[in-house]
C-alpha atoms as a PDB file:
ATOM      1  CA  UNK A   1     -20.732  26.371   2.572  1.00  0.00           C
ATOM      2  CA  UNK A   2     -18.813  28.320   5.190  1.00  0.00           C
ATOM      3  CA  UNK A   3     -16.504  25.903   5.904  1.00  0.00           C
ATOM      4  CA  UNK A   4     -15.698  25.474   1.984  1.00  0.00           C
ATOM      5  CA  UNK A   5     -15.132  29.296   2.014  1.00  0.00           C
ATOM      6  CA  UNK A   6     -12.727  29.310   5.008  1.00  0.00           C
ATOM      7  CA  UNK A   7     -10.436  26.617   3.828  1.00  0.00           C
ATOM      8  CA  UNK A   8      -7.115  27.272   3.120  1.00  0.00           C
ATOM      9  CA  UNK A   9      -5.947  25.430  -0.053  1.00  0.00           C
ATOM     10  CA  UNK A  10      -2.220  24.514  -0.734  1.00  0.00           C
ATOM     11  CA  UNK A  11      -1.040  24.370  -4.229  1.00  0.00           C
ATOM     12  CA  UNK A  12       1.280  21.183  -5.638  1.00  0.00           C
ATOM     13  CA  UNK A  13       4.250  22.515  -7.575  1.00  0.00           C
ATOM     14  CA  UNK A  14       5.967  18.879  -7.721  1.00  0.00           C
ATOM     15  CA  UNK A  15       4.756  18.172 -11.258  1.00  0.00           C
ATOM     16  CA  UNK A  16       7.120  18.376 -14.231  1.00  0.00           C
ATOM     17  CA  UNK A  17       5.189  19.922 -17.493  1.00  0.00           C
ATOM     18  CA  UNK A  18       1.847  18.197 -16.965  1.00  0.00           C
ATOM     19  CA  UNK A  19       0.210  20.058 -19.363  1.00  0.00           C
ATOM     20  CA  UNK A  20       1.598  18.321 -22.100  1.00  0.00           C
ATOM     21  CA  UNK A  21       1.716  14.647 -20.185  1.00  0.00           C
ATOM     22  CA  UNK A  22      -1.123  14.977 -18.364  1.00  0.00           C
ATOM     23  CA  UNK A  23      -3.090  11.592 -20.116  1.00  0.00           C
ATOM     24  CA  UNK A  24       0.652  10.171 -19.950  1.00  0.00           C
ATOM     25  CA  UNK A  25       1.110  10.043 -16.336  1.00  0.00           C
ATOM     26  CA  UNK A  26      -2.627   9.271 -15.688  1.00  0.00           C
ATOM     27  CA  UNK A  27      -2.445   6.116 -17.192  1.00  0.00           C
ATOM     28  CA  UNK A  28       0.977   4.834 -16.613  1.00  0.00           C
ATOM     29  CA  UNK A  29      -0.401   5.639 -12.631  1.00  0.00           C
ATOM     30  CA  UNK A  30      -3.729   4.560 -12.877  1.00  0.00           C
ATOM     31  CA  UNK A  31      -2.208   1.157 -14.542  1.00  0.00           C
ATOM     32  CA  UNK A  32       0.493   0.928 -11.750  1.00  0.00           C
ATOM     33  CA  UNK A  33      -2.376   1.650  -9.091  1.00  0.00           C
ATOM     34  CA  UNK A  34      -4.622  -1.228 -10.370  1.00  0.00           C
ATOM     35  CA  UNK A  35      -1.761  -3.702 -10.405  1.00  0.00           C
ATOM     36  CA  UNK A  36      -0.597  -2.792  -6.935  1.00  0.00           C
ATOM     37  CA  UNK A  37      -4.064  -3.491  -5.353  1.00  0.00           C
ATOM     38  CA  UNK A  38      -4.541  -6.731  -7.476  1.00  0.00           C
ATOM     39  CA  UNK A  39      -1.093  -8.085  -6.758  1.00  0.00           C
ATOM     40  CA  UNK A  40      -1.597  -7.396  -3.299  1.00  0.00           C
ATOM     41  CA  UNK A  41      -5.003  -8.821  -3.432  1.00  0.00           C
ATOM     42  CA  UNK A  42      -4.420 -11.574  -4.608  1.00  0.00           C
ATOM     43  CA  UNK A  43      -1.434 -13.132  -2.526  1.00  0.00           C
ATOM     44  CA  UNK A  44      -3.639 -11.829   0.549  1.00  0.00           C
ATOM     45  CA  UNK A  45      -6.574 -13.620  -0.378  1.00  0.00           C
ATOM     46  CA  UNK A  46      -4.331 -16.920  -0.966  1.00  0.00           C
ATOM     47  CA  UNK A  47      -3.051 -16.493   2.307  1.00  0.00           C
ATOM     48  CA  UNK A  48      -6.474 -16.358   3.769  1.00  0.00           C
ATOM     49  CA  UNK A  49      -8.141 -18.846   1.879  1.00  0.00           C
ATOM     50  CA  UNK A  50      -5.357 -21.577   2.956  1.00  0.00           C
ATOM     51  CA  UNK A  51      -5.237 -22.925   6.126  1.00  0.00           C
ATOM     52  CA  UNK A  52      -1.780 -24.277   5.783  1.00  0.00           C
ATOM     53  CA  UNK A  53      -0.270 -20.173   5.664  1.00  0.00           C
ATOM     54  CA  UNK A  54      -2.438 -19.269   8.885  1.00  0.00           C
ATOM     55  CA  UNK A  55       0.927 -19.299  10.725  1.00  0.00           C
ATOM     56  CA  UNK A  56       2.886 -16.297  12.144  1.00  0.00           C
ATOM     57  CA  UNK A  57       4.969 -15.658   9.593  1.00  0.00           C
ATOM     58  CA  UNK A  58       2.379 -15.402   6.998  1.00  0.00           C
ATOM     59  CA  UNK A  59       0.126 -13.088   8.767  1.00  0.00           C
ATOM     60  CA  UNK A  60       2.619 -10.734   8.995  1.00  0.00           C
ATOM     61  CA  UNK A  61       3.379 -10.652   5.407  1.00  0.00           C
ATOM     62  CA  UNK A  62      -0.421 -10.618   4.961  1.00  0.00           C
ATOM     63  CA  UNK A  63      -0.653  -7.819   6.988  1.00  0.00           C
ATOM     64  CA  UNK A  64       2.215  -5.970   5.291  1.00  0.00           C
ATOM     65  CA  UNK A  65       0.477  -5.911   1.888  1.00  0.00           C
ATOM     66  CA  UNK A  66      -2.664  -4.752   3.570  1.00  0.00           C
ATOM     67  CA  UNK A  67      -0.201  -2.183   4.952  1.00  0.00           C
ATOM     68  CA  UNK A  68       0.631  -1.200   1.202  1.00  0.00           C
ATOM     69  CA  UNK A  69      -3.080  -1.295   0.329  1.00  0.00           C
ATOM     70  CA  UNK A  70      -4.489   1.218   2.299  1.00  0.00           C
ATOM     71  CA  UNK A  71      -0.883   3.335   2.050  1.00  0.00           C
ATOM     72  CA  UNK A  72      -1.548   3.600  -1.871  1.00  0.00           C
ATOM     73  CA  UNK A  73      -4.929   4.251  -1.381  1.00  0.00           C
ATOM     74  CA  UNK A  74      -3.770   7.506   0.519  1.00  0.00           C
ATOM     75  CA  UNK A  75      -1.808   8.683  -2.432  1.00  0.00           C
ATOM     76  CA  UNK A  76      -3.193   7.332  -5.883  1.00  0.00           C
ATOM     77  CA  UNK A  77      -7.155   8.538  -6.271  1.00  0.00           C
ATOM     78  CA  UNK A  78      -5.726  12.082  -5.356  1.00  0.00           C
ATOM     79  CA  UNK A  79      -2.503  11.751  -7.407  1.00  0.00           C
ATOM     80  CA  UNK A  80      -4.950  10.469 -10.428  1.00  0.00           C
ATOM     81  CA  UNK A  81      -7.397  13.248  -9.378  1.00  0.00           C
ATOM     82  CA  UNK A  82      -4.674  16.064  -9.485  1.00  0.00           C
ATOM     83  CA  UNK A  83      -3.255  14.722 -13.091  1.00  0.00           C
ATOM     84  CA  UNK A  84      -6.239  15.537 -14.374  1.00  0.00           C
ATOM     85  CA  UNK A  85      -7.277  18.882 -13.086  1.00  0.00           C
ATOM     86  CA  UNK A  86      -6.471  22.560 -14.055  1.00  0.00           C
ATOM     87  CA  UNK A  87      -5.280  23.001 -10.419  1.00  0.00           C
ATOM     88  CA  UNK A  88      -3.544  20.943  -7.972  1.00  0.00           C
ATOM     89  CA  UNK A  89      -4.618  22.029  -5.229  1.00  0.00           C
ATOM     90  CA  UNK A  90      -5.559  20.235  -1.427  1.00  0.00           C
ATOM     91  CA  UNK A  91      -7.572  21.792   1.790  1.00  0.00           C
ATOM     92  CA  UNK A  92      -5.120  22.427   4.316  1.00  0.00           C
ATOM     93  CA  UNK A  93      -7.234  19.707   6.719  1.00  0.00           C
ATOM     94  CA  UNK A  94      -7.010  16.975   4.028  1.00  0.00           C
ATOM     95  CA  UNK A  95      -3.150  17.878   3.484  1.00  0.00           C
ATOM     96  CA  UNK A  96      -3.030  16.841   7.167  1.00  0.00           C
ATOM     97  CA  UNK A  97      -4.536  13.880   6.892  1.00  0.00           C
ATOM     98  CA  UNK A  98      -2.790  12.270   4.138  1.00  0.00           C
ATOM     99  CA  UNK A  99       0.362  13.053   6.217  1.00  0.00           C
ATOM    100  CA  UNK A 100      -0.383  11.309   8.733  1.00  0.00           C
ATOM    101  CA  UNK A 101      -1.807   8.367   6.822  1.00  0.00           C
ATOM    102  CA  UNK A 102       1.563   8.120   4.779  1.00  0.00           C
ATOM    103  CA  UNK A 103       4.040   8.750   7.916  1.00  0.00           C
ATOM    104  CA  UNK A 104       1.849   6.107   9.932  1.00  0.00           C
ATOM    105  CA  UNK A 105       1.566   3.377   7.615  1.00  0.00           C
ATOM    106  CA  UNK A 106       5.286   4.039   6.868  1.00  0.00           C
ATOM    107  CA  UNK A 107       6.337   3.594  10.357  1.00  0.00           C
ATOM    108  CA  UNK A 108       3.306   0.719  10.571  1.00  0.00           C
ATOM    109  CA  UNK A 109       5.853  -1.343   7.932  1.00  0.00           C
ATOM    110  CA  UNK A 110       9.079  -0.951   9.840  1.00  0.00           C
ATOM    111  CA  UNK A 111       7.253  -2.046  12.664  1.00  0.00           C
ATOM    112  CA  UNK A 112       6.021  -5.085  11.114  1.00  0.00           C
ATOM    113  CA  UNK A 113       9.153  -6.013   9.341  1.00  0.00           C
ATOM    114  CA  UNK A 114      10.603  -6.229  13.316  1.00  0.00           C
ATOM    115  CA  UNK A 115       7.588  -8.164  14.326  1.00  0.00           C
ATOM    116  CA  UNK A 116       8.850 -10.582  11.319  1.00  0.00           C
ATOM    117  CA  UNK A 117      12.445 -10.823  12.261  1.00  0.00           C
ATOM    118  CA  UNK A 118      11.374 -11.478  15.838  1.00  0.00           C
ATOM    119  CA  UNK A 119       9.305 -14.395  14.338  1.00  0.00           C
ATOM    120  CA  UNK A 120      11.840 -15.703  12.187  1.00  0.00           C
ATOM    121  CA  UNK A 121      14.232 -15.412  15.331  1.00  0.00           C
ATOM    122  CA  UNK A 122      12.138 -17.738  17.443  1.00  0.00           C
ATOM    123  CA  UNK A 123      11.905 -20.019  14.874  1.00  0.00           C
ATOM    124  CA  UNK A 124      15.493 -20.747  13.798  1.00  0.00           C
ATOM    125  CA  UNK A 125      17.234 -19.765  17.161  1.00  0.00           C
ATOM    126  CA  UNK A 126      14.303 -21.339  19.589  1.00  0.00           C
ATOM    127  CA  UNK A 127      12.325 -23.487  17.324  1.00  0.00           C
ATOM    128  CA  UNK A 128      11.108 -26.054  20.446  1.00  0.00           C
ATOM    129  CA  UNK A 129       9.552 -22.488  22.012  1.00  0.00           C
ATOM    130  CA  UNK A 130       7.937 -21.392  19.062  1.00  0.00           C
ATOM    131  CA  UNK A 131       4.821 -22.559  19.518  1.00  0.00           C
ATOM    132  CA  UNK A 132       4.626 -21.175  22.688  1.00  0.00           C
ATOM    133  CA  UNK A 133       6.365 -17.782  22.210  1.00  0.00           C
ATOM    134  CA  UNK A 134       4.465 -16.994  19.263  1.00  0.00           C
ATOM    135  CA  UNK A 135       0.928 -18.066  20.075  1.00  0.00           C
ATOM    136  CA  UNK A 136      -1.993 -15.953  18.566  1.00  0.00           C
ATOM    137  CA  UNK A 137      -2.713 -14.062  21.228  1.00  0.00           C
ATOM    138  CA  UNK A 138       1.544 -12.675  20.513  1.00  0.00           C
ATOM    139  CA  UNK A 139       0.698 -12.396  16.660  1.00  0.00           C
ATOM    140  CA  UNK A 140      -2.583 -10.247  17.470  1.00  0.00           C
ATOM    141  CA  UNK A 141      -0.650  -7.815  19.864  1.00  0.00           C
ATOM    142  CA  UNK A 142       2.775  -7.625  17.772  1.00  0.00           C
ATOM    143  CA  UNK A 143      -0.232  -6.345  14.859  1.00  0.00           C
ATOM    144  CA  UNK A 144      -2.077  -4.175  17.043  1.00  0.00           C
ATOM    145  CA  UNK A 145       1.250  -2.435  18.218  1.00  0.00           C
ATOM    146  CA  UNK A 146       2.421  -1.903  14.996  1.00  0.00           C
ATOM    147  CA  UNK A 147      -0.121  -0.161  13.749  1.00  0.00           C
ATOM    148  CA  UNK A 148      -1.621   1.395  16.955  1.00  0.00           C
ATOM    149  CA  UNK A 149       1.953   3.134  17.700  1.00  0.00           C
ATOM    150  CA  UNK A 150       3.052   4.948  14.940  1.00  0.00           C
ATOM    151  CA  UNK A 151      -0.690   6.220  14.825  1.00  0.00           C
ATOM    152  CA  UNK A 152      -0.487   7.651  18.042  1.00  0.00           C
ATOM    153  CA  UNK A 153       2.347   9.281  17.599  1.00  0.00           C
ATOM    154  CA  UNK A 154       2.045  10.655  14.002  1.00  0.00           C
ATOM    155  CA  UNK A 155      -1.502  11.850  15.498  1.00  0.00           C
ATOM    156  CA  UNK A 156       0.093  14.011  18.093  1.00  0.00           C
ATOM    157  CA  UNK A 157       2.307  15.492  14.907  1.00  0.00           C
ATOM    158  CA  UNK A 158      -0.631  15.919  12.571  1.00  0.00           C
ATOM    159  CA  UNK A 159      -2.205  17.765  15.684  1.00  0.00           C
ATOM    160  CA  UNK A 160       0.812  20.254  16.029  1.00  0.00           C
ATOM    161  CA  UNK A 161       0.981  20.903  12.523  1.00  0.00           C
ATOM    162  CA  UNK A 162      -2.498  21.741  12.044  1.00  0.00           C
ATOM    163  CA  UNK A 163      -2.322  24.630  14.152  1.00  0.00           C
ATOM    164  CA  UNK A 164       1.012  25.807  13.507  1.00  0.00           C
ATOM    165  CA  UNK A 165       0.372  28.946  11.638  1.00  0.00           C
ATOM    166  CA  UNK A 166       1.501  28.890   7.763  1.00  0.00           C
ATOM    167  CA  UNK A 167       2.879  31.986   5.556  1.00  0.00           C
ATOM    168  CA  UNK A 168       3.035  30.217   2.632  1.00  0.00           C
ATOM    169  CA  UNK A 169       0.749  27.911   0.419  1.00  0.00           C
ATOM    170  CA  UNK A 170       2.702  26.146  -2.407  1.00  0.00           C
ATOM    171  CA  UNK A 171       3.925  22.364  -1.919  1.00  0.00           C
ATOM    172  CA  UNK A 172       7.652  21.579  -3.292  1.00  0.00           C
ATOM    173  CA  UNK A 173       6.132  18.233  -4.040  1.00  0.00           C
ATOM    174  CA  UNK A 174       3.184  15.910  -5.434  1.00  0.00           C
ATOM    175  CA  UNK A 175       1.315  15.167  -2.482  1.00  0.00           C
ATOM    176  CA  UNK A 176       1.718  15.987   1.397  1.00  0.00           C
ATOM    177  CA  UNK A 177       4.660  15.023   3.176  1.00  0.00           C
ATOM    178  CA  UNK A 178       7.623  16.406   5.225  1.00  0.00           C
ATOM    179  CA  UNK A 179       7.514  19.223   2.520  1.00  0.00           C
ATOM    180  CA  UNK A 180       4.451  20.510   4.201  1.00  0.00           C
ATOM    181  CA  UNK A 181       7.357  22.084   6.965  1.00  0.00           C
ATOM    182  CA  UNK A 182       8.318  24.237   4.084  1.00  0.00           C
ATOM    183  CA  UNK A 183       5.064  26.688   4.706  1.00  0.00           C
ATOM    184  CA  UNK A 184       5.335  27.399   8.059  1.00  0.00           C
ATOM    185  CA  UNK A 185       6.332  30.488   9.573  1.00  0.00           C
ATOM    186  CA  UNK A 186       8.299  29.480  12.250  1.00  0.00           C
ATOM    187  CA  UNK A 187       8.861  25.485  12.546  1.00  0.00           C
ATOM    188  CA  UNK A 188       8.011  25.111  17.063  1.00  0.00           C
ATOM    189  CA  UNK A 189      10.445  22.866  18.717  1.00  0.00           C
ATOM    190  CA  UNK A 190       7.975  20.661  19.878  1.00  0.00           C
ATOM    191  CA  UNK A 191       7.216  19.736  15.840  1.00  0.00           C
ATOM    192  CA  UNK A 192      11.064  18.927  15.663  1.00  0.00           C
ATOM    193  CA  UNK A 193      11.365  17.057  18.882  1.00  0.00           C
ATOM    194  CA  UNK A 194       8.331  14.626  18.097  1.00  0.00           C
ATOM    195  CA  UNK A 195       9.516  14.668  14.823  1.00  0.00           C
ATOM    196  CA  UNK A 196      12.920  13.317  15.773  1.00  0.00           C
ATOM    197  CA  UNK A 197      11.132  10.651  18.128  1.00  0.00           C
ATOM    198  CA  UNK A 198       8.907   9.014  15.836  1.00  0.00           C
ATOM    199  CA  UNK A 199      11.699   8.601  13.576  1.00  0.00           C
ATOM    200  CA  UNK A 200      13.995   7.096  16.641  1.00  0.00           C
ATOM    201  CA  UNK A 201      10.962   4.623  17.988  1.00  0.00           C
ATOM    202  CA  UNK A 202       9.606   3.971  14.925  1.00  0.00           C
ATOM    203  CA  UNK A 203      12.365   3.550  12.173  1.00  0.00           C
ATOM    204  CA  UNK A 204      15.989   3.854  13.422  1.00  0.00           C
ATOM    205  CA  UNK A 205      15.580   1.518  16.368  1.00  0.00           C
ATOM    206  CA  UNK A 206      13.211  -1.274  14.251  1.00  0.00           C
ATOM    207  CA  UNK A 207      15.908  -1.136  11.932  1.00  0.00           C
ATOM    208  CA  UNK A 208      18.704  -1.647  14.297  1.00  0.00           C
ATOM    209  CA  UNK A 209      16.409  -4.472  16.088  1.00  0.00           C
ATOM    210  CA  UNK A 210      16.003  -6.073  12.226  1.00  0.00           C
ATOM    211  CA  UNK A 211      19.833  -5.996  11.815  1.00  0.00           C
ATOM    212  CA  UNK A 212      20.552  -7.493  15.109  1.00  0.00           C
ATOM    213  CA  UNK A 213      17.792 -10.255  15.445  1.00  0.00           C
ATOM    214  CA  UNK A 214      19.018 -11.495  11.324  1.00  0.00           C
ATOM    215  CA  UNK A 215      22.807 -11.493  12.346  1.00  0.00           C
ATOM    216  CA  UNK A 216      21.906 -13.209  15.174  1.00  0.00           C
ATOM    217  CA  UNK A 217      20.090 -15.840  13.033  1.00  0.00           C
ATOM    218  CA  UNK A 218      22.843 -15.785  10.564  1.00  0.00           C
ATOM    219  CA  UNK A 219      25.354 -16.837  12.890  1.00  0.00           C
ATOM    220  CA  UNK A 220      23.405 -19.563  14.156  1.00  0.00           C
ATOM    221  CA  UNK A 221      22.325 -20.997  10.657  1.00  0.00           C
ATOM    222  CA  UNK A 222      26.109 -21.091  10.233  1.00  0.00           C
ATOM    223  CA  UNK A 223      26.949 -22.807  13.370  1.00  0.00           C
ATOM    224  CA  UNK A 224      23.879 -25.535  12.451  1.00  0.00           C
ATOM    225  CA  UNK A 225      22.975 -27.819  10.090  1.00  0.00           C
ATOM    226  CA  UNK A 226      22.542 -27.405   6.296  1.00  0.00           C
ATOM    227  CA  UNK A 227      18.623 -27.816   6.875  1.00  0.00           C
ATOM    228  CA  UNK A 228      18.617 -24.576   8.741  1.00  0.00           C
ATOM    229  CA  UNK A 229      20.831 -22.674   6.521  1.00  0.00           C
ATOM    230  CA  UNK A 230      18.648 -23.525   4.118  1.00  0.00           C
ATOM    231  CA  UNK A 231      14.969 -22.314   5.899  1.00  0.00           C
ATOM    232  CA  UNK A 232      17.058 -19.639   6.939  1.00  0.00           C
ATOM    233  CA  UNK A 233      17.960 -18.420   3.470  1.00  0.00           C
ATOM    234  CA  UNK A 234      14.445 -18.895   2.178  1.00  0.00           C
ATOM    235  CA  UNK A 235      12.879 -17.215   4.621  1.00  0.00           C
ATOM    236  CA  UNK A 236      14.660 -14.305   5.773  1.00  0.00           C
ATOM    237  CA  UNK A 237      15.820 -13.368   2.375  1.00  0.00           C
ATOM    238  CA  UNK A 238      12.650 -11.385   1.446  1.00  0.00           C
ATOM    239  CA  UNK A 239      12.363  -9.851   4.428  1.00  0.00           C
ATOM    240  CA  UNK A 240      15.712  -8.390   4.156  1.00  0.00           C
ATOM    241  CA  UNK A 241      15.156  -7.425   0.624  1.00  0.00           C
ATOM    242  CA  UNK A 242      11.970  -5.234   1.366  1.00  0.00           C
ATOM    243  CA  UNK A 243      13.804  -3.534   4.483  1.00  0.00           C
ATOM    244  CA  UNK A 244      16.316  -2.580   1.746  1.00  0.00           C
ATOM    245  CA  UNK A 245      14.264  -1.361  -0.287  1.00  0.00           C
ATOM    246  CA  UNK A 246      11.830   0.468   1.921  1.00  0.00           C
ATOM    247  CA  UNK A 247      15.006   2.148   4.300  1.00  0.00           C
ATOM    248  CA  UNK A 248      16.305   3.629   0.850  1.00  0.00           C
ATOM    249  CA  UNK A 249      13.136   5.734   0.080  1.00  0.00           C
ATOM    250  CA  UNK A 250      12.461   6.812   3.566  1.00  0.00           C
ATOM    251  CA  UNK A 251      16.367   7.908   3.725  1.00  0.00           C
ATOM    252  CA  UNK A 252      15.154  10.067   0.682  1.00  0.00           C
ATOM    253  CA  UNK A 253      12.069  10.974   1.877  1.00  0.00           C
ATOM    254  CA  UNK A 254      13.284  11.574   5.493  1.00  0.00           C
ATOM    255  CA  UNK A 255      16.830  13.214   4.551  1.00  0.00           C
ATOM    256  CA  UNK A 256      16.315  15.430   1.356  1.00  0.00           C
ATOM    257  CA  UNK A 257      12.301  16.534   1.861  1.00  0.00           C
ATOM    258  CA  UNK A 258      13.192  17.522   5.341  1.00  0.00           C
ATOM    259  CA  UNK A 259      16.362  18.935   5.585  1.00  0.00           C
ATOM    260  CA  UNK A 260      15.529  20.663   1.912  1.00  0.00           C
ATOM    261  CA  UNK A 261      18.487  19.543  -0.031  1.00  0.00           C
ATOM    262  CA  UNK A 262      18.155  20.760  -3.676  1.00  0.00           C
ATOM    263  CA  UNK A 263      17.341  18.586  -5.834  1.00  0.00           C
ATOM    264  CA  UNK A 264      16.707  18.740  -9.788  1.00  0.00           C
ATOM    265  CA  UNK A 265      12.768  18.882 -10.133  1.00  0.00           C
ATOM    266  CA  UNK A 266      12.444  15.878 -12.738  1.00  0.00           C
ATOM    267  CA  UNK A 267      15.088  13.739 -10.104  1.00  0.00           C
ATOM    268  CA  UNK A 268      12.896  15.059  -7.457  1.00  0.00           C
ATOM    269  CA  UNK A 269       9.611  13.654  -8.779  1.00  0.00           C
ATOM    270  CA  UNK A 270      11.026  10.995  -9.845  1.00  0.00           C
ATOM    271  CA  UNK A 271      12.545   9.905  -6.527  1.00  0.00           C
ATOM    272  CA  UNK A 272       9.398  10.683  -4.855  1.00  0.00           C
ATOM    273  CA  UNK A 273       7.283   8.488  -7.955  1.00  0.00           C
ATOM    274  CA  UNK A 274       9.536   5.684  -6.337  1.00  0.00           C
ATOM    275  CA  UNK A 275       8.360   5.866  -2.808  1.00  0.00           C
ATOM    276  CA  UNK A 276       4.730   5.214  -4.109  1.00  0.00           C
ATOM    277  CA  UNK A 277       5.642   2.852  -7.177  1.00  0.00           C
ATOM    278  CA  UNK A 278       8.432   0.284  -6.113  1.00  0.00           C
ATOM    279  CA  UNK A 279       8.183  -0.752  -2.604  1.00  0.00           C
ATOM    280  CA  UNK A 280       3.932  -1.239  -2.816  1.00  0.00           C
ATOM    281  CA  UNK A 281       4.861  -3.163  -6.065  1.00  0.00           C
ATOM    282  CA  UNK A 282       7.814  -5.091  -4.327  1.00  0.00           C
ATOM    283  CA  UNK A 283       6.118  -6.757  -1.794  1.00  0.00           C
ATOM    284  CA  UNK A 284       3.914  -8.891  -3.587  1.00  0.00           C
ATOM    285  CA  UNK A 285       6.665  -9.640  -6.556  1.00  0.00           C
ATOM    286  CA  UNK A 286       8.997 -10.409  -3.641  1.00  0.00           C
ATOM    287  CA  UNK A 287       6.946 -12.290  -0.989  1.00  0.00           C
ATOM    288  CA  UNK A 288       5.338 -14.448  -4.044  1.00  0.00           C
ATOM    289  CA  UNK A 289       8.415 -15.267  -5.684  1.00  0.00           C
ATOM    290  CA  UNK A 290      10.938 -16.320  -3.132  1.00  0.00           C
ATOM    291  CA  UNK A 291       8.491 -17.542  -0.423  1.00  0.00           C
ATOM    292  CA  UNK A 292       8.220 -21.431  -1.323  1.00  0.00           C
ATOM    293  CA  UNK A 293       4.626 -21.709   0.101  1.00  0.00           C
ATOM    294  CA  UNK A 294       3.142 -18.555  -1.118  1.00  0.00           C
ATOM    295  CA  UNK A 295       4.508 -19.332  -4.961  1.00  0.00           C
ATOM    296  CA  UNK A 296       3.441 -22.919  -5.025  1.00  0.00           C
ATOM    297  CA  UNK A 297      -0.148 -21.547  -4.381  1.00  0.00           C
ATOM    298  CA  UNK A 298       0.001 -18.808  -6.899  1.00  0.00           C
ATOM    299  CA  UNK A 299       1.567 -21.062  -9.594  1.00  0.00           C
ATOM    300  CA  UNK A 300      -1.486 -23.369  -8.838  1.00  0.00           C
ATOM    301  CA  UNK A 301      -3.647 -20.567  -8.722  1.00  0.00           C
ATOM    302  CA  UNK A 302      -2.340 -19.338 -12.061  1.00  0.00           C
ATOM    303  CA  UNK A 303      -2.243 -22.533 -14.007  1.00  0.00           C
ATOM    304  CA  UNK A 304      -6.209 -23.151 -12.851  1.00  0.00           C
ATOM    305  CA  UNK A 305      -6.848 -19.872 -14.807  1.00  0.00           C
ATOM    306  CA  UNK A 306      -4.944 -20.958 -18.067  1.00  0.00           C
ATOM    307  CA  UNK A 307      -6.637 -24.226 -17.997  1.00  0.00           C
ATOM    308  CA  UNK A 308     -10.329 -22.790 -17.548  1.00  0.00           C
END
């Protein structure tokens, strides 16, 4: 009971006249939410129940929409929860927390999209290695890293902010992110600086490694054979579509949260609606689409369902 009485409670302001669309945006979100964990789901479970996709290159896209699991998980009950109430309104402590879940697993999917250009790099540019370079024992520490690193380092954040000392208590947006800067008093250095490094180690330089290890593969494809043009379009393709898709939201996210560039409050949640709609949705329509393996299974999958 004294704990509940000493919390400090934030109040969202990101929502645009949600007492008249209140049912509206529940179940447009709560619809969205179920079909983001199903499509997920199920391309995950096809993935593990085949033996012929226990390679690299499949665990990591496995891994990815387990990656978009848990991240909507850290937005949608809440977000659902929130549409419904009289109040919007989060514990400082719990505001904290689902910062540094969503800034982890954000940095977790850059991370992983670099373990999967490394992969597809050994196996178009160095395909007699592969097996060697990218035995399991590679697959389970490129994983580990990826997730292990950004939570380290978002943890040390989370920490700062936590005690950084706040003079105001109303959130520009729908749930926490870099907005949360917006209520401090005074924003320490130190925030800034391991701010600026988490974005450098865990999304400018994976991107740059991305660009570089697919150009790299691109040239060679080019240089070879019309067989590896060919498994080089197929499979690098959707991994080059989701880094598009996922670098455009965390420019917004990143660039217009943080350095507090106005923005319309409809365009605002809007854009920020995007970050937890499209790129948790994407995955799944992308990686069972255009990956040949993955879609031959689902089409199976789905034509066993129509028949029974």
């Amino acid at each position: 009971m004294n704990d509940e009485f000493n919390a400090t409670y934030l109040t969202f302001s990101g929502h645009v006249e949600l007492h008249r669309f209140r049912f509206l945006y529940f179940l447009v979100m709560f619809i969205v939410y179920v079909l983001i964990l199903c499509s997920n789901s199920i391309i995950l479970c096809i993935i593990w129940i085949h033996k012929s996709l226990h390679e690299p290159m499949y665990i990591f896209i496995a891994a990815l929409l387990l990656n978009s699991i848990v991240f909507s998980t850290n937005i949608y009950p809440k977000l659902l929860i929130d549409f419904l109430s009289d109040k919007q309104v989060i514990t400082h402590s719990h505001c904290v927390f689902q910062f540094f879940a969503y800034y982890s697993l954000g940095a977790s999917e850059f991370l992983l999209l670099s373990a999967m250009a490394y992969d597809r790099y050994v196996s178009i540019c160095k395909p007699l290695q592969y097996p060697v370079i990218m035995r399991k024992s590679t697959v389970s520490v490129l994983l580990l890293l990826a997730w292990l690193l950004p939570a380290l380092q978002v943890m040390v954040l989370a920490a700062i902010i936590k005690n950084v000392q706040i003079c105001r208590f109303t959130l520009t947006g729908i749930f926490c992110n870099n907005s949360i800067y917006n209520l401090f008093c005074v924003i320490p250095r130190t925030l800034s600086i391991n701010g600026v490094s988490i974005l450098l180690s865990t999304v400018l330089l994976p991107m740059l490694f991305i660009l570089f290890t697919y150009a790299k593969i691109l040239i060679i494809s080019y240089q070879s054979g019309r067989d590896v043009r060919k498994k080089a379009a197929q499979t690098c393709l959707p991994h080059l579509l989701v880094l598009m898709s996922i670098s455009c939201l965390s420019f917004y996210d990143v660039i217009i949260a943080r350095l507090q560039v106005y923005f319309p409050r409809s365009a605002h949640l809007i854009m920020t609606l995007q970050i937890v709609i499209y790129h948790p949705l994407f995955n799944p329509i992308i990686y069972g689409i255009k990956m040949k393996e993955i879609s031959k299974h689902l089409k199976k999958l789905l034509c066993e369902g129509k028949l029974n």
